[in-house]
PDB file of N, CA and C in Angstrom:
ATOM      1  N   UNK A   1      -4.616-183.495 -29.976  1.00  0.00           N
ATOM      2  CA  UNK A   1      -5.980-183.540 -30.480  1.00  0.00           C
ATOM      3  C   UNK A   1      -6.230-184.908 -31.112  1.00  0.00           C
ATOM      4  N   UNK A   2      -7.266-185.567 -30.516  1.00  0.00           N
ATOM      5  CA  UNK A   2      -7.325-186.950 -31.265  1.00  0.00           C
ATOM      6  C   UNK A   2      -7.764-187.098 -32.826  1.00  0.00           C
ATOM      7  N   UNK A   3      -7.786-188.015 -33.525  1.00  0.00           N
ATOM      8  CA  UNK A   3      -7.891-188.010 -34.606  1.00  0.00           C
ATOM      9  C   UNK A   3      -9.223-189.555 -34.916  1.00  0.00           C
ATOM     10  N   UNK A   4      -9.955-188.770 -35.827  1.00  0.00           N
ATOM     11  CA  UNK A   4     -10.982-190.363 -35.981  1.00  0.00           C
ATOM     12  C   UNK A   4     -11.176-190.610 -37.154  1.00  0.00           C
ATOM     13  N   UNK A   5     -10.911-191.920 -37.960  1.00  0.00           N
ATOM     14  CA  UNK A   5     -11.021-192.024 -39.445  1.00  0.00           C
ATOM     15  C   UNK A   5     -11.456-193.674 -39.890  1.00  0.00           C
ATOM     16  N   UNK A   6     -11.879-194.268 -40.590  1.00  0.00           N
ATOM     17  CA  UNK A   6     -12.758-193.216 -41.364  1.00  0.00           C
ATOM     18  C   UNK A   6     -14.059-192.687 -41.356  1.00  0.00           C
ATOM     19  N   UNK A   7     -14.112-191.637 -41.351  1.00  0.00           N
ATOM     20  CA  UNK A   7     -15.600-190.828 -40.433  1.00  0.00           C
ATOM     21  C   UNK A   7     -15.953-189.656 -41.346  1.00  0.00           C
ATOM     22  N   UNK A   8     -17.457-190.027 -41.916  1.00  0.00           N
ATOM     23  CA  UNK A   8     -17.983-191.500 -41.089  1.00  0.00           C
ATOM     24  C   UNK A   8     -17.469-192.755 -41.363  1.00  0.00           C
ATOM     25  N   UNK A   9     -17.989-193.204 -40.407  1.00  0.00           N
ATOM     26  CA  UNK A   9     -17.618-195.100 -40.764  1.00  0.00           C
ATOM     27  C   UNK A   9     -18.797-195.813 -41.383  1.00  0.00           C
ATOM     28  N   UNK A  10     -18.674-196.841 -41.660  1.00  0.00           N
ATOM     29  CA  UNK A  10     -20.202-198.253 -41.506  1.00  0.00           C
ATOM     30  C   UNK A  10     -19.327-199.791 -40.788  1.00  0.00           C
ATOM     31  N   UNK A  11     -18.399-199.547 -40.194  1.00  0.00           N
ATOM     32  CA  UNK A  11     -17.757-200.674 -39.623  1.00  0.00           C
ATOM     33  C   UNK A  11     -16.769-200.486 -38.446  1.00  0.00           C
ATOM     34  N   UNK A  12     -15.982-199.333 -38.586  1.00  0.00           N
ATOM     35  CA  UNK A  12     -14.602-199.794 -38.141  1.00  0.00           C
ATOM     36  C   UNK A  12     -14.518-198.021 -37.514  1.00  0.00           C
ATOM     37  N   UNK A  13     -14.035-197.489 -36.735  1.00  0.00           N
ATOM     38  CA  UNK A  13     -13.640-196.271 -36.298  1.00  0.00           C
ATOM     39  C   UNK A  13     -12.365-196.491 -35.854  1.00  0.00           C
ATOM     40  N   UNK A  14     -11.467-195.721 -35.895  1.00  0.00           N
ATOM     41  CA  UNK A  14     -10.481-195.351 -35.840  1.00  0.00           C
ATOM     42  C   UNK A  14      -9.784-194.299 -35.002  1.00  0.00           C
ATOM     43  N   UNK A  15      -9.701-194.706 -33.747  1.00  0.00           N
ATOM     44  CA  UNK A  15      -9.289-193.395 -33.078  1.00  0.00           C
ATOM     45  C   UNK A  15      -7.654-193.053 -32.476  1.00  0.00           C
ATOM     46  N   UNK A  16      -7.019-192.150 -33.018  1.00  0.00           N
ATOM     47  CA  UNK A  16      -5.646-192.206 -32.775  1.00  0.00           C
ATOM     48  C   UNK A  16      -5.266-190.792 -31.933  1.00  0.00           C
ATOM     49  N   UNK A  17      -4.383-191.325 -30.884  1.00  0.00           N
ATOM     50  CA  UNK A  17      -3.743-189.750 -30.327  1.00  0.00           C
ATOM     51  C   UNK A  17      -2.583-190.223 -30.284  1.00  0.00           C
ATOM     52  N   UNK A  18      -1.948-189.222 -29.213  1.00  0.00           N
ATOM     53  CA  UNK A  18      -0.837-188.799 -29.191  1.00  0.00           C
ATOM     54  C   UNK A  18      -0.305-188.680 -27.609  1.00  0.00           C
ATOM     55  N   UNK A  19       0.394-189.594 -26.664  1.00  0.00           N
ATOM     56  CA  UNK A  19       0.643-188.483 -25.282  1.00  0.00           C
ATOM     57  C   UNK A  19       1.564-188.077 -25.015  1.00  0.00           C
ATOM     58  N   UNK A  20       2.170-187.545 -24.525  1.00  0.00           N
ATOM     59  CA  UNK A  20       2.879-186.751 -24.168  1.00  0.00           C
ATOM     60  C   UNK A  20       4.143-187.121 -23.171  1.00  0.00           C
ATOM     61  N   UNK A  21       3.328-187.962 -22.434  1.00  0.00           N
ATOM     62  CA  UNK A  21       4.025-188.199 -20.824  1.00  0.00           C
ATOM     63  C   UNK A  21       3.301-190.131 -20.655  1.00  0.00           C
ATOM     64  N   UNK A  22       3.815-190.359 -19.992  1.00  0.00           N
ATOM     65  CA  UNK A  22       3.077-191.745 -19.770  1.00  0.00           C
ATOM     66  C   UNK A  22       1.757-191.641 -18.828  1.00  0.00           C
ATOM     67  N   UNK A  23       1.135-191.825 -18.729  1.00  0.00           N
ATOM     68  CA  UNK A  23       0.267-191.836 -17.898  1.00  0.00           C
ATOM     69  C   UNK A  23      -1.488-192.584 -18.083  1.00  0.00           C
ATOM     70  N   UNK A  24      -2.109-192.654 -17.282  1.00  0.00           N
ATOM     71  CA  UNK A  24      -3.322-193.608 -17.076  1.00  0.00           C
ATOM     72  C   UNK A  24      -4.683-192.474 -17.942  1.00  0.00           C
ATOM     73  N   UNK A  25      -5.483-193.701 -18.735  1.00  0.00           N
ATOM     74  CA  UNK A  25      -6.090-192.811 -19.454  1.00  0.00           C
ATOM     75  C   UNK A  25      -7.146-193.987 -19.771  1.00  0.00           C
ATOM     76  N   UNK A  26      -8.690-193.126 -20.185  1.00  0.00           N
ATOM     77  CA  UNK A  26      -9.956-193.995 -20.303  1.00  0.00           C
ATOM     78  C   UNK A  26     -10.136-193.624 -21.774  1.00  0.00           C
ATOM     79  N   UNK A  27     -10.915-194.120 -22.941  1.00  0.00           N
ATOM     80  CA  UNK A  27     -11.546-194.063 -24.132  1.00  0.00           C
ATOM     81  C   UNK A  27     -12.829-194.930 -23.389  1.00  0.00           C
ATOM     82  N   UNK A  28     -14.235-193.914 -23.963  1.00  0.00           N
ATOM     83  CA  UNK A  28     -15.498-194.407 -24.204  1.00  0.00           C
ATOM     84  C   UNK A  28     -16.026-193.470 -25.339  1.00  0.00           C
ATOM     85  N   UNK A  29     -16.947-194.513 -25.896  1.00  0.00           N
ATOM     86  CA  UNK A  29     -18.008-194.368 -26.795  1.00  0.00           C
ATOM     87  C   UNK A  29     -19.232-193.653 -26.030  1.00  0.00           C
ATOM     88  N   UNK A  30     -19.527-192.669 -26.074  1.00  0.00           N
ATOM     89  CA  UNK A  30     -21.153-191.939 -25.751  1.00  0.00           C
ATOM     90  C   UNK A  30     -22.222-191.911 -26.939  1.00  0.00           C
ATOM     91  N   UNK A  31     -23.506-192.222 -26.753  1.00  0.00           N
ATOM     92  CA  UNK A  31     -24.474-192.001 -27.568  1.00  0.00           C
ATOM     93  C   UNK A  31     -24.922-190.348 -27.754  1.00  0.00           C
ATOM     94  N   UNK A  32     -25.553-190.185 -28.948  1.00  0.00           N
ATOM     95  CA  UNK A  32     -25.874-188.538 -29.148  1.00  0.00           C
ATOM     96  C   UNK A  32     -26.882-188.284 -27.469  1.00  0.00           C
ATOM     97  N   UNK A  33     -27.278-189.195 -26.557  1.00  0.00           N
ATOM     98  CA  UNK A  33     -28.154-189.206 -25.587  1.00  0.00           C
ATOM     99  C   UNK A  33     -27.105-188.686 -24.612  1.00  0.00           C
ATOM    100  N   UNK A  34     -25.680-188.855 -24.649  1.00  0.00           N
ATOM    101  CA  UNK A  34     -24.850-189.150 -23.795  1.00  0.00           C
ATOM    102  C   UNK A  34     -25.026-190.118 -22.733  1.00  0.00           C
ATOM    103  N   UNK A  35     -25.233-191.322 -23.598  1.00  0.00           N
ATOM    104  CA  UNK A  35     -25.132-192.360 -22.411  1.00  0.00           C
ATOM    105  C   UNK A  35     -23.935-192.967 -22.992  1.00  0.00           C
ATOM    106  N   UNK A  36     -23.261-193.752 -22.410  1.00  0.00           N
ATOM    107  CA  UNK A  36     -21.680-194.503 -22.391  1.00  0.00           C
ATOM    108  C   UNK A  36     -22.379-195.690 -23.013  1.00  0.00           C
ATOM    109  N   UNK A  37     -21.730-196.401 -23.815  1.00  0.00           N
ATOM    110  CA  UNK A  37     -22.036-197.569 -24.763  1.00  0.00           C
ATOM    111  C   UNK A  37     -20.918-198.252 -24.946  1.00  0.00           C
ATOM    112  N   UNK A  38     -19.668-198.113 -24.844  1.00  0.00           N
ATOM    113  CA  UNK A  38     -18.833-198.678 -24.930  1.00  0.00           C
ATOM    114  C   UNK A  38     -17.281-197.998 -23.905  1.00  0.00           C
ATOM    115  N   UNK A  39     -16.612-199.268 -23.372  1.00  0.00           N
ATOM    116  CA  UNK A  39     -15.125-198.727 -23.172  1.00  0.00           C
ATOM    117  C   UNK A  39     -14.165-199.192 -24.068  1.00  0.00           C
ATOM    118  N   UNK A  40     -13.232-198.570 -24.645  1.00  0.00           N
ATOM    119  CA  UNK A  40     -12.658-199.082 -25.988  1.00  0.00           C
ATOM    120  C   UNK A  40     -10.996-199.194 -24.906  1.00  0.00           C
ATOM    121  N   UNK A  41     -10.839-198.459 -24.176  1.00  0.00           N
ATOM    122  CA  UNK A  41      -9.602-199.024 -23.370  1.00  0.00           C
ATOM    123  C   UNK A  41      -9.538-197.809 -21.795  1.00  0.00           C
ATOM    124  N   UNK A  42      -9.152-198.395 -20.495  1.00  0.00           N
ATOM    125  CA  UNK A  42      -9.019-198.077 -19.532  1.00  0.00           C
ATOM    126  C   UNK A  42      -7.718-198.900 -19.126  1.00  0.00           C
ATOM    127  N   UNK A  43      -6.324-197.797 -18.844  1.00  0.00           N
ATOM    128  CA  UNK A  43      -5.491-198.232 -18.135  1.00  0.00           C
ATOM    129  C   UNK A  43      -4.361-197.152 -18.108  1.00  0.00           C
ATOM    130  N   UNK A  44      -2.418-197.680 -18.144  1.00  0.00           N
ATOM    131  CA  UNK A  44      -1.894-196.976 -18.289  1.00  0.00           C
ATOM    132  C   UNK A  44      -1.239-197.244 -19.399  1.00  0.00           C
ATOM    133  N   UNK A  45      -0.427-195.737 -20.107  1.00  0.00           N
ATOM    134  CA  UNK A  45      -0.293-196.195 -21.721  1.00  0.00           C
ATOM    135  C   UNK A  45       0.764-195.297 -21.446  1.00  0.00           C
ATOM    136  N   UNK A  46       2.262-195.738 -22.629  1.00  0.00           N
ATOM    137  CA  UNK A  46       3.706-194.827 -21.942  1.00  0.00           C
ATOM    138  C   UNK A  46       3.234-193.884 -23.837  1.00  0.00           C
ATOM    139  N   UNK A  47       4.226-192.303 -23.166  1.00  0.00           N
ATOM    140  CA  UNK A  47       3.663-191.949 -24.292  1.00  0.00           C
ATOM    141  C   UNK A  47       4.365-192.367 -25.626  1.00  0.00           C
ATOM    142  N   UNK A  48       3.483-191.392 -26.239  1.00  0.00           N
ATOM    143  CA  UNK A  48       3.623-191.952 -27.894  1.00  0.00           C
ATOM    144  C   UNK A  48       2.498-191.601 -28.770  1.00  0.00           C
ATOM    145  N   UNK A  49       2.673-192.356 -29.869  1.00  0.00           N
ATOM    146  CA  UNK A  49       1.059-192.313 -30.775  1.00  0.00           C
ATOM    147  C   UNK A  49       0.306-193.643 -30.330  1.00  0.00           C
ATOM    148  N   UNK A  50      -1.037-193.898 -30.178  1.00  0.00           N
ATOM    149  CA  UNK A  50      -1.428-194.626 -30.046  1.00  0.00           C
ATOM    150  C   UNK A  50      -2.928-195.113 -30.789  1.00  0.00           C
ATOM    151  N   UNK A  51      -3.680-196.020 -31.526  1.00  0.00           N
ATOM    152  CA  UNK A  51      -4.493-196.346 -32.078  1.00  0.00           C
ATOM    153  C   UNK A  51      -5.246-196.982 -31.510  1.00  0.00           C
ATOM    154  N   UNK A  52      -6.859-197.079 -31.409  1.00  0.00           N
ATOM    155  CA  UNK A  52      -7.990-197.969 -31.232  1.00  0.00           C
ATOM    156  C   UNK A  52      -8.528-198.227 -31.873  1.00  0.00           C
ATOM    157  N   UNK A  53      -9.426-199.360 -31.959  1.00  0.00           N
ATOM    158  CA  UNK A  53     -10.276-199.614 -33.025  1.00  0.00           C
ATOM    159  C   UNK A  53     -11.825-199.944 -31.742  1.00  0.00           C
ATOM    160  N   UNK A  54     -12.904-198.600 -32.510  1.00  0.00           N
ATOM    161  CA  UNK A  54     -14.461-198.957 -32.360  1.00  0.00           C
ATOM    162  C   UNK A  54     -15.050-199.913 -33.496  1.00  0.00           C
ATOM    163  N   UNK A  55     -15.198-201.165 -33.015  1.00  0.00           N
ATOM    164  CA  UNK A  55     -16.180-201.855 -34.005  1.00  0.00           C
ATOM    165  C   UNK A  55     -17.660-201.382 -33.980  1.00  0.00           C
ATOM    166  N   UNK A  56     -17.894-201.160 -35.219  1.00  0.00           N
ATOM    167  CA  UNK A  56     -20.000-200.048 -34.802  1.00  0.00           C
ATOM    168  C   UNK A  56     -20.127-201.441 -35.543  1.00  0.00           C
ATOM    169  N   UNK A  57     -20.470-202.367 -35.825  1.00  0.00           N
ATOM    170  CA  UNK A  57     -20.957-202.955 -36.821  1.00  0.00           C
ATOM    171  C   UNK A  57     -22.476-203.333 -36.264  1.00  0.00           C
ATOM    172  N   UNK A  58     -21.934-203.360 -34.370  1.00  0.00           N
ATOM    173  CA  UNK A  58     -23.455-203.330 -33.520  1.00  0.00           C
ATOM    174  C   UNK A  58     -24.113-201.744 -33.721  1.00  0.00           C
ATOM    175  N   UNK A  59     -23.682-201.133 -33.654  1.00  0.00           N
ATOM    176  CA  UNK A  59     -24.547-199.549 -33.450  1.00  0.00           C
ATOM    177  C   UNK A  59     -25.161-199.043 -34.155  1.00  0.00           C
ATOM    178  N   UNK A  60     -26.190-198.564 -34.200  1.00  0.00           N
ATOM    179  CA  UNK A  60     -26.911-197.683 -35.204  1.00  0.00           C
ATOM    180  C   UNK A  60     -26.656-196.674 -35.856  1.00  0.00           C
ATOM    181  N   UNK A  61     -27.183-196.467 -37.149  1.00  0.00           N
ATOM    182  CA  UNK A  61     -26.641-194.886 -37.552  1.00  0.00           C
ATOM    183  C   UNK A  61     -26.931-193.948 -36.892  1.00  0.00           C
ATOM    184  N   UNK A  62     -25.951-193.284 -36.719  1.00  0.00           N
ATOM    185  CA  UNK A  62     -25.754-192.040 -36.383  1.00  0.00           C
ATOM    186  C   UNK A  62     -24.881-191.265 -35.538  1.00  0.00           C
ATOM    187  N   UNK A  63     -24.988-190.812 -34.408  1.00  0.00           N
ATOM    188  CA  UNK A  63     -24.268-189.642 -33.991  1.00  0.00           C
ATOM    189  C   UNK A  63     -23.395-189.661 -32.483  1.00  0.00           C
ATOM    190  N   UNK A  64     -21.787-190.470 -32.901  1.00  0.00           N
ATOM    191  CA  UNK A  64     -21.662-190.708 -31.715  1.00  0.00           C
ATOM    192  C   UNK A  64     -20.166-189.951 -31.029  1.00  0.00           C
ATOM    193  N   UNK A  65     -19.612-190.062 -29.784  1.00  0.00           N
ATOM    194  CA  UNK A  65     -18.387-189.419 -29.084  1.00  0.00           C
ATOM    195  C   UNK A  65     -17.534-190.208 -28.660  1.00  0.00           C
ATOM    196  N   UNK A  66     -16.348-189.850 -29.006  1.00  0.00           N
ATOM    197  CA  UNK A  66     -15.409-190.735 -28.624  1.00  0.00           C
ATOM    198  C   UNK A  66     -14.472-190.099 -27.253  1.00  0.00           C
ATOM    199  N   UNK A  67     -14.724-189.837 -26.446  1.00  0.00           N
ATOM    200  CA  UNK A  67     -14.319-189.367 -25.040  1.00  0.00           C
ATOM    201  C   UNK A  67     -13.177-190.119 -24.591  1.00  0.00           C
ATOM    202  N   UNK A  68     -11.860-189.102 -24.808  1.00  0.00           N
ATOM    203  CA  UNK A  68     -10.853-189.560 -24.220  1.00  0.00           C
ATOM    204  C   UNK A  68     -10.330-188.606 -23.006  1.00  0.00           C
ATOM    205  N   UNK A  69     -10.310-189.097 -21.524  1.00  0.00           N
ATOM    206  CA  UNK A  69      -9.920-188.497 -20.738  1.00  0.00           C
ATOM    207  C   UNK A  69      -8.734-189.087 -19.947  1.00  0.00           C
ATOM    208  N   UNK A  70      -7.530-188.027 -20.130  1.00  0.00           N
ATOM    209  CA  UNK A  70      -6.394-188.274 -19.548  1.00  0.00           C
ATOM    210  C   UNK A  70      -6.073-187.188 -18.153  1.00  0.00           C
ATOM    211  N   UNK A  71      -5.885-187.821 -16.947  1.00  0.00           N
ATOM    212  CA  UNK A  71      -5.954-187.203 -15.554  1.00  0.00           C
ATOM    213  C   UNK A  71      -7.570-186.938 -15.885  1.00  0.00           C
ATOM    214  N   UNK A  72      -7.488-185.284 -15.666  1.00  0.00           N
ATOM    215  CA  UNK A  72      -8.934-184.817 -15.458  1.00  0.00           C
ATOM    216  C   UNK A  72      -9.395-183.928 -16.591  1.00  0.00           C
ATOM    217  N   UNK A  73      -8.208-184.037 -17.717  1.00  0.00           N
ATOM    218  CA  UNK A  73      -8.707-183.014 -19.235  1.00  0.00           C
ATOM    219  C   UNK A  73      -9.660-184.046 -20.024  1.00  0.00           C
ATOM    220  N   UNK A  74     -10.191-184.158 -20.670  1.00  0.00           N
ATOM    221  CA  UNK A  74     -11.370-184.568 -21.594  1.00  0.00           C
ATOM    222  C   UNK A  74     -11.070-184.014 -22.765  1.00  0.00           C
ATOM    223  N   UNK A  75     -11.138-185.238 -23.784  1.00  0.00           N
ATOM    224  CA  UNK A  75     -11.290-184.456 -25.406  1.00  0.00           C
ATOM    225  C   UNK A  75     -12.355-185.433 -25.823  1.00  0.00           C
ATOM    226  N   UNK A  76     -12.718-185.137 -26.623  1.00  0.00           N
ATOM    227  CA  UNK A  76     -14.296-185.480 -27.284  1.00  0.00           C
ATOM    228  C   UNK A  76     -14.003-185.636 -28.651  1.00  0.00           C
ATOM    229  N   UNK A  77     -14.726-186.497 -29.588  1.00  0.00           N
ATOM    230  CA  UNK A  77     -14.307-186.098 -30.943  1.00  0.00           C
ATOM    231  C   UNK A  77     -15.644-186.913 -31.469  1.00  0.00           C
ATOM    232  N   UNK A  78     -16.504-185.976 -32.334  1.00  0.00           N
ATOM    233  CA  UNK A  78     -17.732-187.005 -33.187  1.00  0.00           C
ATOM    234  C   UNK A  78     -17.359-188.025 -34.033  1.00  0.00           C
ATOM    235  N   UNK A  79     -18.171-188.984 -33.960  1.00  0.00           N
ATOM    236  CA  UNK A  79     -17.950-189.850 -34.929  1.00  0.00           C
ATOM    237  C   UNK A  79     -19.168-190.337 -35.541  1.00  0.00           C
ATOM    238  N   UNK A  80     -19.549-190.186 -36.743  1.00  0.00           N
ATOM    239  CA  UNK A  80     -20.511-190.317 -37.699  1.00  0.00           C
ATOM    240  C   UNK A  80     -21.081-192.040 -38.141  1.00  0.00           C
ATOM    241  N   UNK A  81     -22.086-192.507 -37.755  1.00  0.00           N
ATOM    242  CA  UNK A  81     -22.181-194.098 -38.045  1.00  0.00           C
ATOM    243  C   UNK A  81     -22.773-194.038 -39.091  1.00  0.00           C
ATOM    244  N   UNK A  82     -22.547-194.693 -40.222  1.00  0.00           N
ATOM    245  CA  UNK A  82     -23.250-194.277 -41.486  1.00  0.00           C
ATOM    246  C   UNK A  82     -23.851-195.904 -41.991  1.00  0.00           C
ATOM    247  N   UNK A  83     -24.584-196.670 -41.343  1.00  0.00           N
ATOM    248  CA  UNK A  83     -24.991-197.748 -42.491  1.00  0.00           C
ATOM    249  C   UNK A  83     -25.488-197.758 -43.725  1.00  0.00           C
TER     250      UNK A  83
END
């Protein structure tokens, strides 16, 4: 289950998991519209814990998803923009 801190933010998001197995995996940012606004990383990653950093310092307040999909599972996690 991914983890996002500190959330809300006004700068910096924080998104950390965990895998399991090595394998190829996408992180994007979605708007509350669900439109894609950002890719924060697309490739392959061996497992482990692993950390990203969303800079919002561009984004507006409010209400956004951090969509991590590994193979074809999807996890989602809100993240709160607070200026």
């Amino acid at each position: 289950e991914p983890l996002v801190y500190p959330n809300p933010t006004n700068s910096t998001a924080n998104i950390r998991f965990e895998l399991l197995i090595p394998t190829s995996i996408s992180i994007q940012i979605y708007d509350i519209n669900s439109r894609m606004i950002a890719t924060i990383y697309e490739g392959f990653l061996e497992s482990g814990y692993h950390n990203y950093e969303w800079n919002t310092t561009k984004a507006s307040s409010g209400t956004y998803f951090a969509r991590i999909t590994v193979n074809s599972t999807i996890s989602s996690i809100q993240i709160i923009v607070n200026k």
